[in-house]
N, C-alpha and C. Protein backbone atom coordinates (compact mmCIF):
# COMPACT_ATOMS: atom_id res chain seq x y z
N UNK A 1 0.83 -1.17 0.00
CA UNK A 1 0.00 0.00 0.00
C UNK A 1 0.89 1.25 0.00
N UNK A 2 0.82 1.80 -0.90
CA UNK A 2 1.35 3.57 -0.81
C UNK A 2 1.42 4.03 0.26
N UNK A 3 2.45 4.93 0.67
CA UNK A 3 2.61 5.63 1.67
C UNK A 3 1.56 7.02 1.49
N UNK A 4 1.25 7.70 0.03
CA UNK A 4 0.36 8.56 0.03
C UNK A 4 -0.98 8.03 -0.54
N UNK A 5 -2.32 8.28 -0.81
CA UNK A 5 -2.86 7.73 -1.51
C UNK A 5 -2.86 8.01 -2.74
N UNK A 6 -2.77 7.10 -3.51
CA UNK A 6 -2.78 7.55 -4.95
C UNK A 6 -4.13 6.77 -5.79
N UNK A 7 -4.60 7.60 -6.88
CA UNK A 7 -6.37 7.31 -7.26
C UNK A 7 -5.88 6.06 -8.01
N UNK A 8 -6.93 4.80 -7.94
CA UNK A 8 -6.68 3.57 -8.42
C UNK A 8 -6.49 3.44 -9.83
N UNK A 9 -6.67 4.48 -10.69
CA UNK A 9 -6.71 4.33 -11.97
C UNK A 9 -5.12 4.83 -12.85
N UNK A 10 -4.43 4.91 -11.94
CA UNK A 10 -3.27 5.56 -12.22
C UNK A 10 -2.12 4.35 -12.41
N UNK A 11 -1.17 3.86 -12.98
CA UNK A 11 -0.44 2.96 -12.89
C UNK A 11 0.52 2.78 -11.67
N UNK A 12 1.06 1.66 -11.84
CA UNK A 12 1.70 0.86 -10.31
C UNK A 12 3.46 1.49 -11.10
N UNK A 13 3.99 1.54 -10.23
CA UNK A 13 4.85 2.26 -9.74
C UNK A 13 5.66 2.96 -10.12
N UNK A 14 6.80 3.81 -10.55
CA UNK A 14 6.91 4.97 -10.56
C UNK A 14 5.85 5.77 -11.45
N UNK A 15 5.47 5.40 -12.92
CA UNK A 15 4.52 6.46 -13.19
C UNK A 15 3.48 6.47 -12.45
N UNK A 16 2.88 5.85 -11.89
CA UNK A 16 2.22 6.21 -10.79
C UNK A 16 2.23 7.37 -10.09
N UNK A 17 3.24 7.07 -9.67
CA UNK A 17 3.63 8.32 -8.58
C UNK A 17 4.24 9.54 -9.36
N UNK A 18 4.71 9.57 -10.63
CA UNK A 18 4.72 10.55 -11.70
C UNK A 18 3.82 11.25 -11.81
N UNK A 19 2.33 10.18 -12.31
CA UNK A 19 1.31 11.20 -12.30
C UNK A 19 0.38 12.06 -11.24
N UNK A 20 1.03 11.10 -10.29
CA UNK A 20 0.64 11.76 -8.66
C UNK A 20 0.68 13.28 -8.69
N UNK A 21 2.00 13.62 -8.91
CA UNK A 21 2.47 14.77 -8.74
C UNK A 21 3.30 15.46 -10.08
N UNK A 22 2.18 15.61 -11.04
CA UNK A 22 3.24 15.67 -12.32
C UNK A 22 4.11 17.17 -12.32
N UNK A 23 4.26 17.94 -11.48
CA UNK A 23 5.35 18.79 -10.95
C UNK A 23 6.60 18.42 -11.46
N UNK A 24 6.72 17.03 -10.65
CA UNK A 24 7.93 16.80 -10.17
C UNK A 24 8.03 15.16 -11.34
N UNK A 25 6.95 14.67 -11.67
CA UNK A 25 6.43 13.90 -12.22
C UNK A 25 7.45 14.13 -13.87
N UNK A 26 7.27 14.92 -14.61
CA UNK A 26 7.43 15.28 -15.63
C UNK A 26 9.06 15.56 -15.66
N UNK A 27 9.69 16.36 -15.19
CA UNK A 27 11.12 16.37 -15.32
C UNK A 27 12.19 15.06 -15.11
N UNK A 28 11.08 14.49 -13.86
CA UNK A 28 12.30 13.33 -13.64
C UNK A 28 12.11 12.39 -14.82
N UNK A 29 10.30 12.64 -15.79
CA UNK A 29 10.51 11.44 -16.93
C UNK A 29 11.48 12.20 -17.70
N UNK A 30 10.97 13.25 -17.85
CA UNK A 30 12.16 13.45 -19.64
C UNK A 30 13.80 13.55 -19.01
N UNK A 31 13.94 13.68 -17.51
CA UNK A 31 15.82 12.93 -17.46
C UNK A 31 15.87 11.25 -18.07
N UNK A 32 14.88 10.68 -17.94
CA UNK A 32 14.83 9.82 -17.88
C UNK A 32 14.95 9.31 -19.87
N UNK A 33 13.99 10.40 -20.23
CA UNK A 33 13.71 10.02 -21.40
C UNK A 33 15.10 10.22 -22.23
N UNK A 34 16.05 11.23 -21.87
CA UNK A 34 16.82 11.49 -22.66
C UNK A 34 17.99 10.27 -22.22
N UNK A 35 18.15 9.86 -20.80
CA UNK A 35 19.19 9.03 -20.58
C UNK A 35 19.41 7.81 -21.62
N UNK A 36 18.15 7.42 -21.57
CA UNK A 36 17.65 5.61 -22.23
C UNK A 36 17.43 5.93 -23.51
N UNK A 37 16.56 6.94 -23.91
CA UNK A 37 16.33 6.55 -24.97
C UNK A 37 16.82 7.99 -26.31
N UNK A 38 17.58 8.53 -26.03
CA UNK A 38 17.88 9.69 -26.77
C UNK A 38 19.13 8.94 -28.02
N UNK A 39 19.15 9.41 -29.17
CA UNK A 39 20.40 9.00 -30.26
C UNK A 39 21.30 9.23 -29.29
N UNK A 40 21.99 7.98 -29.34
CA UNK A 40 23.63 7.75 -28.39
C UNK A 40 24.13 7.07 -28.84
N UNK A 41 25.79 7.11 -29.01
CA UNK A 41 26.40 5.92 -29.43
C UNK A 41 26.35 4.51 -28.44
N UNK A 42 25.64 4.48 -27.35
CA UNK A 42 25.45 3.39 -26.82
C UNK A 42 23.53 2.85 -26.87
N UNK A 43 23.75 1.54 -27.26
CA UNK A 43 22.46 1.09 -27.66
C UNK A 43 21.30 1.29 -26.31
N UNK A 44 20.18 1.66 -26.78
CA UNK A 44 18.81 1.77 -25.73
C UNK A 44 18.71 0.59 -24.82
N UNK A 45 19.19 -0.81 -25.17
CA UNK A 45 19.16 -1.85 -24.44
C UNK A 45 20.11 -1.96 -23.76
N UNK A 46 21.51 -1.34 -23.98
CA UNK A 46 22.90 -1.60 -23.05
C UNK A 46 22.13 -0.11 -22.17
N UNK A 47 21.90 0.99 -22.21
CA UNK A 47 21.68 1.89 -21.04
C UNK A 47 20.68 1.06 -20.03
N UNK A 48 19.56 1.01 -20.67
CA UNK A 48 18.46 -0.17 -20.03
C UNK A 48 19.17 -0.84 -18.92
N UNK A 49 20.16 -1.61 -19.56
CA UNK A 49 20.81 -2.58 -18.69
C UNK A 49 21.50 -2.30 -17.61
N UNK A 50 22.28 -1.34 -17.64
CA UNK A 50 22.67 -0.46 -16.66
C UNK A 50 21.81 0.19 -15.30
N UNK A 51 20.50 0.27 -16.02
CA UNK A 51 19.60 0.72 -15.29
C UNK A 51 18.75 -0.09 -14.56
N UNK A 52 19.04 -1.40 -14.99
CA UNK A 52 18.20 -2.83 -14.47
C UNK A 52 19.36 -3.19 -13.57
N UNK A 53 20.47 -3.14 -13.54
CA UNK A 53 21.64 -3.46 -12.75
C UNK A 53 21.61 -2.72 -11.28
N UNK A 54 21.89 -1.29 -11.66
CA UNK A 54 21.79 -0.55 -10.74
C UNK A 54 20.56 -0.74 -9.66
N UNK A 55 19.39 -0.64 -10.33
CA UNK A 55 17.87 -0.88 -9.76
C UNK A 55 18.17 -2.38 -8.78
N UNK A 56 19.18 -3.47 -9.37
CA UNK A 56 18.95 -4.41 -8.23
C UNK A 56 19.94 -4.60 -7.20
N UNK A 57 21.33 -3.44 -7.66
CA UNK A 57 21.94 -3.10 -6.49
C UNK A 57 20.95 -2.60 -5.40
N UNK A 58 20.00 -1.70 -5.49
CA UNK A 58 19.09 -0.95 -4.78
C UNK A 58 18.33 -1.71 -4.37
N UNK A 59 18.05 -3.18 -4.43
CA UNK A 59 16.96 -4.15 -4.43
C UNK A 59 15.43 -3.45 -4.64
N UNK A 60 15.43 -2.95 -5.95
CA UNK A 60 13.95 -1.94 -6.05
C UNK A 60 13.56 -3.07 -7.33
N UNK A 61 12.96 -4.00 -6.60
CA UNK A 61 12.08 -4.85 -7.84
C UNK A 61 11.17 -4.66 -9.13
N UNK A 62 10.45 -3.45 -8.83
CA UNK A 62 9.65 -2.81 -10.02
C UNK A 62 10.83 -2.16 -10.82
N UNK A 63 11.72 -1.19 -10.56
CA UNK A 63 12.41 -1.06 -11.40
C UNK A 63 13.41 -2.04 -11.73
N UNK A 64 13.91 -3.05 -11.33
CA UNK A 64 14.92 -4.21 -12.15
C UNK A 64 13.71 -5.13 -13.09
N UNK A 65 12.58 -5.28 -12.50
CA UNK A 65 11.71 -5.71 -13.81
C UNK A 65 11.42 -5.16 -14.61
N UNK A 66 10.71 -3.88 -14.61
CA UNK A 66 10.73 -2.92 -15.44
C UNK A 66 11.57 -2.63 -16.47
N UNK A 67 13.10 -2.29 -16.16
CA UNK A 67 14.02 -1.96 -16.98
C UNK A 67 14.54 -3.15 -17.49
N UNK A 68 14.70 -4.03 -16.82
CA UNK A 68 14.95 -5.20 -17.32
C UNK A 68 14.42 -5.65 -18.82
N UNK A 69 13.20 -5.48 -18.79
CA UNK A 69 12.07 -6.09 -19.26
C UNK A 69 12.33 -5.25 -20.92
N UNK A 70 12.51 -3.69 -20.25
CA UNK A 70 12.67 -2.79 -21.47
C UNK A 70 14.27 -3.23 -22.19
N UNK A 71 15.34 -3.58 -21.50
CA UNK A 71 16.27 -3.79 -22.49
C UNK A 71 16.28 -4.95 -22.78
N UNK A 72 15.42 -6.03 -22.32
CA UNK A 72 15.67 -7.94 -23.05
C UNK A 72 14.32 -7.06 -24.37
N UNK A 73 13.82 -6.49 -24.37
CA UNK A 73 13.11 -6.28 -25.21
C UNK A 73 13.53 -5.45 -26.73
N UNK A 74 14.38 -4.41 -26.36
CA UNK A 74 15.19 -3.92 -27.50
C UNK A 74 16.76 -4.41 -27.81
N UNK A 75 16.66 -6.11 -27.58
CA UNK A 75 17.62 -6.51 -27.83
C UNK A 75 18.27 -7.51 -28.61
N UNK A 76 18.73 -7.57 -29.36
CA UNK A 76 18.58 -9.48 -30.34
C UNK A 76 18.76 -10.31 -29.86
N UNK A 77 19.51 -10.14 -28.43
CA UNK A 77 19.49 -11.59 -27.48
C UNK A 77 18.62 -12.14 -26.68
N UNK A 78 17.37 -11.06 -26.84
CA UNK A 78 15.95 -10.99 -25.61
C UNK A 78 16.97 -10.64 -24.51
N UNK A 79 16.33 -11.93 -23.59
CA UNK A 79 16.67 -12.06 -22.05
C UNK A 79 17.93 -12.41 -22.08
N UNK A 80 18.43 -13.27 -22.75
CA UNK A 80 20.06 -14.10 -22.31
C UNK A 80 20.45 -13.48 -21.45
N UNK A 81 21.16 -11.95 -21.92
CA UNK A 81 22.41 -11.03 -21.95
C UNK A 81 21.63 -10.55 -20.17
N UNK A 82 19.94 -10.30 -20.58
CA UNK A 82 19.90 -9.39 -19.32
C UNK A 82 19.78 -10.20 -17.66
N UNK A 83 19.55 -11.73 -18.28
CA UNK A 83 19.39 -12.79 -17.42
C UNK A 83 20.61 -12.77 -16.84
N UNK A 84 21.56 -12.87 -17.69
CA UNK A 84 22.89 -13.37 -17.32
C UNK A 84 23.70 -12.37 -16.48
N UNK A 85 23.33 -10.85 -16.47
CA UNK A 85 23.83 -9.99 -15.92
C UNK A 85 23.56 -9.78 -14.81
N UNK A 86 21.95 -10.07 -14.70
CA UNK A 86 21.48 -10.10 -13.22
C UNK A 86 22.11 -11.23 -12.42
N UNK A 87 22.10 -12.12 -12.62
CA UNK A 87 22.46 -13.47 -11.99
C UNK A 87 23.63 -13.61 -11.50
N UNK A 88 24.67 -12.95 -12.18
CA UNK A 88 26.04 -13.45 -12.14
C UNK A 88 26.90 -12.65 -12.91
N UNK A 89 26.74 -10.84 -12.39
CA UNK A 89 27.48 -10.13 -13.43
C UNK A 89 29.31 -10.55 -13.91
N UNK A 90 29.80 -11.09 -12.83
CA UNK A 90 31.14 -11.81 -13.24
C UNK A 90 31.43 -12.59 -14.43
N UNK A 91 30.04 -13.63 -14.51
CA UNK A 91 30.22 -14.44 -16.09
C UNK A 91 29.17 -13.66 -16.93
N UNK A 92 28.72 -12.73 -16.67
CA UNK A 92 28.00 -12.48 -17.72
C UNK A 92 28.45 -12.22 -19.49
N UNK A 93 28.05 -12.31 -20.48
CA UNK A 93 28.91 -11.65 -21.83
C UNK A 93 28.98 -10.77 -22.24
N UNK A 94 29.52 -9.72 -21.96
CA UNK A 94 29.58 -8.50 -21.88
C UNK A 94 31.05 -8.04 -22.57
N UNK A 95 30.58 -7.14 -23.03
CA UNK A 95 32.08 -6.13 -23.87
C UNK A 95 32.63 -5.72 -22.95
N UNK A 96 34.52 -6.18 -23.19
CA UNK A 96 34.80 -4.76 -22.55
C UNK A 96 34.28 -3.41 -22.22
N UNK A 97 33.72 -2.94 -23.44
CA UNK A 97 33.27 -1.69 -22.85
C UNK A 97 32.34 -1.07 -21.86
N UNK A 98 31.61 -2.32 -22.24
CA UNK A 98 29.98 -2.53 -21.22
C UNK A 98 30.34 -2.60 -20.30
N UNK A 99 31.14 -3.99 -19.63
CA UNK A 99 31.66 -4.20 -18.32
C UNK A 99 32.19 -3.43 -17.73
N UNK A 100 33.01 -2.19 -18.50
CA UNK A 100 34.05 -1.39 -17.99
C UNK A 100 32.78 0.13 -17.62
N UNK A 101 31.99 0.10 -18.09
CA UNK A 101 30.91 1.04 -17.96
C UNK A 101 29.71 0.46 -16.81
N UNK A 102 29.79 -0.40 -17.20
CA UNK A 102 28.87 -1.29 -15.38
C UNK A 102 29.44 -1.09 -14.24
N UNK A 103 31.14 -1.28 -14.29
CA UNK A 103 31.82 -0.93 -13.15
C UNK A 103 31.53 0.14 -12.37
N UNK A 104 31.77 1.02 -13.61
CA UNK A 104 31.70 2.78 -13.24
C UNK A 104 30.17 2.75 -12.63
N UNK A 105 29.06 2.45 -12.94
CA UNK A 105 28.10 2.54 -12.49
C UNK A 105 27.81 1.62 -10.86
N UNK A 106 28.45 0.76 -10.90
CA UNK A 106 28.31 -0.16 -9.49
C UNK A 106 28.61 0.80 -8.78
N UNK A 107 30.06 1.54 -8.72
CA UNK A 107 30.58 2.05 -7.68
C UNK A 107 29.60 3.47 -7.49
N UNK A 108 29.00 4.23 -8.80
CA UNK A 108 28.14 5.22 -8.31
C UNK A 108 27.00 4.84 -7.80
N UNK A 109 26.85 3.29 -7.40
CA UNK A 109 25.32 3.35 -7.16
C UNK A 109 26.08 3.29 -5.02
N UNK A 110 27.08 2.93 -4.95
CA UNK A 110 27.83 2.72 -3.42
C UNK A 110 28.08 4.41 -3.16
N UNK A 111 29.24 4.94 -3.81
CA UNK A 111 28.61 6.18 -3.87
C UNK A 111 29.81 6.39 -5.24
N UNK A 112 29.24 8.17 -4.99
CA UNK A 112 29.87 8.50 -6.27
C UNK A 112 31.67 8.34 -6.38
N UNK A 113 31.74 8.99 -4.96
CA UNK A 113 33.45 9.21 -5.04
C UNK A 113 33.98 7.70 -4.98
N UNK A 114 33.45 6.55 -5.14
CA UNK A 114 34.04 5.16 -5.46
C UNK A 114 34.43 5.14 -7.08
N UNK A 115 34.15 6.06 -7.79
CA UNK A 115 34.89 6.33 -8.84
C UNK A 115 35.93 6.33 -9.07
N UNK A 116 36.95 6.10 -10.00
CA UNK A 116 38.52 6.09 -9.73
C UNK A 116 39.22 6.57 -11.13
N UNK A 117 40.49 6.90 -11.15
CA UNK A 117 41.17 7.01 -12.31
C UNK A 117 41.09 5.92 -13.19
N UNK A 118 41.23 4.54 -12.64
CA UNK A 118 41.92 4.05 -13.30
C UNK A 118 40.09 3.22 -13.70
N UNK A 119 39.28 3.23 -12.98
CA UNK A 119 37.98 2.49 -14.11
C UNK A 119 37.25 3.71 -14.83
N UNK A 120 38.08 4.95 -14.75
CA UNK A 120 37.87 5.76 -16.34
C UNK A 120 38.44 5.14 -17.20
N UNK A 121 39.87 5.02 -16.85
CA UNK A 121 41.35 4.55 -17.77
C UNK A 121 40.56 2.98 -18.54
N UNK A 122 40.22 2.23 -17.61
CA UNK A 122 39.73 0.87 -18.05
C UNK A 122 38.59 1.00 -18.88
N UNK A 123 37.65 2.04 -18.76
CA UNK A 123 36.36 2.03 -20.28
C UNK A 123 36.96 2.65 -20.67
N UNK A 124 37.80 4.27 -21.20
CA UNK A 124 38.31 4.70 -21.83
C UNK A 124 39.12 3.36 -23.02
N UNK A 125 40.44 2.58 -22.47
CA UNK A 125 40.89 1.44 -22.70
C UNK A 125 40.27 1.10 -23.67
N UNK A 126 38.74 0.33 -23.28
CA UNK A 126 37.74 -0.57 -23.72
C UNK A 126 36.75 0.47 -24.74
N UNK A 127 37.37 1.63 -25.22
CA UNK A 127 36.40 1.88 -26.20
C UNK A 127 35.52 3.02 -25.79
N UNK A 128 35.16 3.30 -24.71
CA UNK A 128 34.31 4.28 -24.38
C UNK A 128 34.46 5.58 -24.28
N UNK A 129 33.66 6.11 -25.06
CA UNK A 129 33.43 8.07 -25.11
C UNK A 129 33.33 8.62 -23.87
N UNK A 130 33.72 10.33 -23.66
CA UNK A 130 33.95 10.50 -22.51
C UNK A 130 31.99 10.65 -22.13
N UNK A 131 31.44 11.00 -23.53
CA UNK A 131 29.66 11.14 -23.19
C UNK A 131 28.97 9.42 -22.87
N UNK A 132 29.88 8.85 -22.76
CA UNK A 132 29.45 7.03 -22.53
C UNK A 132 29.03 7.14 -21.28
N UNK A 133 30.67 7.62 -20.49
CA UNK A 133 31.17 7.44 -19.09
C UNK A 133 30.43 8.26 -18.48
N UNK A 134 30.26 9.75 -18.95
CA UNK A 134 29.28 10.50 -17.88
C UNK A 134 27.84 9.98 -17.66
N UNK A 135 27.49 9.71 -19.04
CA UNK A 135 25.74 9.02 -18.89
C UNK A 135 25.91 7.63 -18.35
N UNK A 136 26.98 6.97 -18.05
CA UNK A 136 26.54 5.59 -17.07
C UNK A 136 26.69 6.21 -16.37
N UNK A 137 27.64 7.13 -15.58
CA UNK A 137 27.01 8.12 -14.07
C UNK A 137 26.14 8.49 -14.03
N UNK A 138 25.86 9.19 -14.63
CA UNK A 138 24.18 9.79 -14.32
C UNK A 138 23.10 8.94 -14.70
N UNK A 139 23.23 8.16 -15.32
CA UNK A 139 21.92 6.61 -15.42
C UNK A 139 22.13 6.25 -13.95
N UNK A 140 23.33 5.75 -13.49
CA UNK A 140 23.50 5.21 -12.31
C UNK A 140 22.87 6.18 -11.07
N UNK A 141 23.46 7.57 -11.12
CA UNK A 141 22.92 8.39 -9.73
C UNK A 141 21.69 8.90 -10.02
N UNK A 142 20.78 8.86 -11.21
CA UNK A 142 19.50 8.97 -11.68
C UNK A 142 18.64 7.41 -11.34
N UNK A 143 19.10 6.35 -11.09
CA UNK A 143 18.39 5.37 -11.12
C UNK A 143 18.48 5.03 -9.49
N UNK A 144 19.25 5.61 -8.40
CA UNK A 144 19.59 5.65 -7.50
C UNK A 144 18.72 6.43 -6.97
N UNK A 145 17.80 7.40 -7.31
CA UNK A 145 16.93 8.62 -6.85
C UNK A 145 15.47 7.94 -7.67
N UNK A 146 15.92 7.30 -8.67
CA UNK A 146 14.62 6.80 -9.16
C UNK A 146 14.06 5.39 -8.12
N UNK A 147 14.78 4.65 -7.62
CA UNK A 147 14.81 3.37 -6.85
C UNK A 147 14.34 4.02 -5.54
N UNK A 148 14.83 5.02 -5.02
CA UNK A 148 14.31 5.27 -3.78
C UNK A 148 12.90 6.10 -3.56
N UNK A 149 12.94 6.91 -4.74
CA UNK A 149 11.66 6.94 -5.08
C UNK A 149 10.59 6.14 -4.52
N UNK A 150 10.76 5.48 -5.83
CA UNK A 150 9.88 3.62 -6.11
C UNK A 150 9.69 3.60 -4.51
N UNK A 151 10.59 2.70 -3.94
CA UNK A 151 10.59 2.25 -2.87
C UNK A 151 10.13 2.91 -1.51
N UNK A 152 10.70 4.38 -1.80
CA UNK A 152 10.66 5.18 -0.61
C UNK A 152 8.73 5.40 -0.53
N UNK A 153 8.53 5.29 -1.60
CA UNK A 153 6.83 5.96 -1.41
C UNK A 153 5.94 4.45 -1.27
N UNK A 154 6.69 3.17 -1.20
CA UNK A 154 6.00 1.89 -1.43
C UNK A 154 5.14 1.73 -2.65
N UNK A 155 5.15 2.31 -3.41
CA UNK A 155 4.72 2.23 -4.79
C UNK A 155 4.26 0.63 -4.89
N UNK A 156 3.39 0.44 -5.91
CA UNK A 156 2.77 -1.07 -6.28
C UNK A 156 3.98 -1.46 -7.44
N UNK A 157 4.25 -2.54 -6.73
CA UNK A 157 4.91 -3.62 -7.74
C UNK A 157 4.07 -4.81 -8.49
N UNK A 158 3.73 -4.84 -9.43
CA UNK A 158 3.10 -5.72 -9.71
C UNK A 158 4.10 -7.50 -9.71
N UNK A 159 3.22 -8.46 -9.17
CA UNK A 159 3.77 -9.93 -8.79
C UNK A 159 3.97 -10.63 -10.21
N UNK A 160 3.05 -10.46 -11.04
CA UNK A 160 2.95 -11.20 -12.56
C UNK A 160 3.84 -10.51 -13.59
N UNK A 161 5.14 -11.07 -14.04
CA UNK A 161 5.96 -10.54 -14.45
C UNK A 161 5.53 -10.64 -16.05
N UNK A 162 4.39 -11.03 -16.57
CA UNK A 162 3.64 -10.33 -17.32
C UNK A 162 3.07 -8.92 -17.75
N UNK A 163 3.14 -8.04 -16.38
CA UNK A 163 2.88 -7.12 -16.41
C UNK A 163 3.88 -6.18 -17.18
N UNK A 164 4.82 -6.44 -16.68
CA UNK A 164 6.21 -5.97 -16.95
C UNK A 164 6.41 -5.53 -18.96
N UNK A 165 5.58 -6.97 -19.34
CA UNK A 165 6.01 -6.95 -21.31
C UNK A 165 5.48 -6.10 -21.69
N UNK A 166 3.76 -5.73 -20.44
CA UNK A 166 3.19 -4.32 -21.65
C UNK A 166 3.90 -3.02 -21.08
N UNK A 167 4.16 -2.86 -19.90
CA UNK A 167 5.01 -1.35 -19.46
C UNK A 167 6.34 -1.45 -20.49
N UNK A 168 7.15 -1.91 -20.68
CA UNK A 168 8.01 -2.17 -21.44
C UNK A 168 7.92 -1.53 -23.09
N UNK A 169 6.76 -2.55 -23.25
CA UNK A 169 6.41 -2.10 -24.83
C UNK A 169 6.03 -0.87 -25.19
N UNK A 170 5.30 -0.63 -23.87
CA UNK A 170 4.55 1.19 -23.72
C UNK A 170 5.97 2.07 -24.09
N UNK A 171 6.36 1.81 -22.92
CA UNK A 171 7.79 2.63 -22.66
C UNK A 171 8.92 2.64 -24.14
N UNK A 172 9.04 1.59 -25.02
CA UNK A 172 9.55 1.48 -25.95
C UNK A 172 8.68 2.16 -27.33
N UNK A 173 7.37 2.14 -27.25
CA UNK A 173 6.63 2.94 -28.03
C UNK A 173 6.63 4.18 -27.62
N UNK A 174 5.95 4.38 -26.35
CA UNK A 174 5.76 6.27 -26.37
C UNK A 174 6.82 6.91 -25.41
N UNK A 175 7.88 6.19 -24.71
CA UNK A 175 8.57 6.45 -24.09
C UNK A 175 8.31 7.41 -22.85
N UNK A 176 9.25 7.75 -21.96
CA UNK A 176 9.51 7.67 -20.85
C UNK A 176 8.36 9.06 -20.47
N UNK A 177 8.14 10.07 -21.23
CA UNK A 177 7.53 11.57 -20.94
C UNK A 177 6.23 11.02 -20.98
N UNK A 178 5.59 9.74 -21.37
CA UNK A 178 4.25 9.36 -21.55
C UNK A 178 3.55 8.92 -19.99
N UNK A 179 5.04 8.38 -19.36
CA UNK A 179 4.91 8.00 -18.41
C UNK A 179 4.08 8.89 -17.03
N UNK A 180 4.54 10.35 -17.21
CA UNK A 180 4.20 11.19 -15.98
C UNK A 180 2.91 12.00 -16.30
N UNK A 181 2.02 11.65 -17.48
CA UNK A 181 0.85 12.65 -18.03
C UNK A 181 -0.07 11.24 -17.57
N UNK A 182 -1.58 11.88 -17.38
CA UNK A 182 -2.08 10.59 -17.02
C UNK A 182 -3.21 10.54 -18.43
C-alpha cells in the first residue's frame, strides 16, 4: 500500500507516482527520457541494462523488472544477456566496454566518489566516449533517486511478471515523458 494515496486508476509504480504529482512527475521522466532513450552511441538496451543493474543493487524490484524487461526487449538476445547480468554479473557476456561502464556505475550506485582514475582509464581502454562514461554516471545516480523513489513511497509492484512486457512495450513505443501525463 502507498505511503500517500494515490487514485486507483493511475499505474503501479513509478509512473504512478509521476502522475501523482506531475510537478515533479514530468522532469524526472524526460531525465529519464533522454538518458535511455535519446540517439547515443550506446544502444537503448545496453543503457536499459545499466539501469536494471543498478535498480537491483538498490533491491527496487519494479524497477529491475521494469528496466529489465525494457532492455531484453530492444535486444537481439531478448533475455540471455539481461538474465545473465542479473544473476552473475562476473560471467555475464559483456564487452569490454559494457563491463568497464557497469563498473563505473556499481561504484556510483555505493557512492559517487568510489569512482577512480583508473575504471575511467579501463572504459576509456575498452572503447568508451567520454559522453558514454558520464551518462553511465548519471543513469547510475539517476536510477539511485529513481529506486528510492519507487521504494521510498512503497509504490505497487506488480507480482505477474507479465505485467512488466506491456510497461516495457509502452515505454519502448511512447517512451519515458508518456509515463508522468495521465
Amino acid at each position: 500500500m502507498p505511503h500517500v494515496t494515490i487514485p486507483a486508476n493511475l499505474p503501479p509504480g513509478t509512473p504512478g507516482l509521476m502522475q501523482y504529482r506531475q510537478e515533479t512527475g514530468r522532469p524526472i521522466s524526460q531525465l529519464a527520457e533522454v538518458l535511455l532513450r535519446s540517439e547515443h552511441s550506446m544502444s537503448r538496451s545496453d543503457r536499459e541494462l545499466i539501469a536494471a543493474y543498478v535498480s537491483q543493487l538498490n533491491n527496487c524490484e519494479f524497477c529491475v523488472r521494469t528496466h529489465s524487461e525494457v532492455s531484453a526487449q530492444q535486444s537481439p538476445e531478448g533475455r540471455t544477456v539481461v538474465d545473465k547480468v542479473l544473476a552473475d554479473i562476473d560471467s555475464a557476456p559483456l564487452t569490454p566496454k559494457m563491463r568497464a561502464l557497469i563498473t563505473i556505475a556499481e561504484a556510483v550506485a555505493e557512492s559517487g566518489k568510489l569512482v577512480n582514475d583508473e575504471m575511467v582509464e579501463a572504459a576509456r581502454t575498452a572503447g568508451a566516449t567520454d559522453t558514454e562514461i558520464h551518462d553511465s554516471v548519471l543513469i547510475s545516480a539517476a536510477f539511485c533517486m529513481y529506486n528510492r523513489y519507487c521504494d521510498g513511497m512503497a509504490a505497487i509492484v506488480p507480482e505477474d511478471p507479465a505485467a512488466y512486457v506491456g510497461m516495457a512495450a509502452h515505454i519502448i513505443r511512447e517512451g519515458y515523458s508518456s509515463c508522468a501525463t495521465a
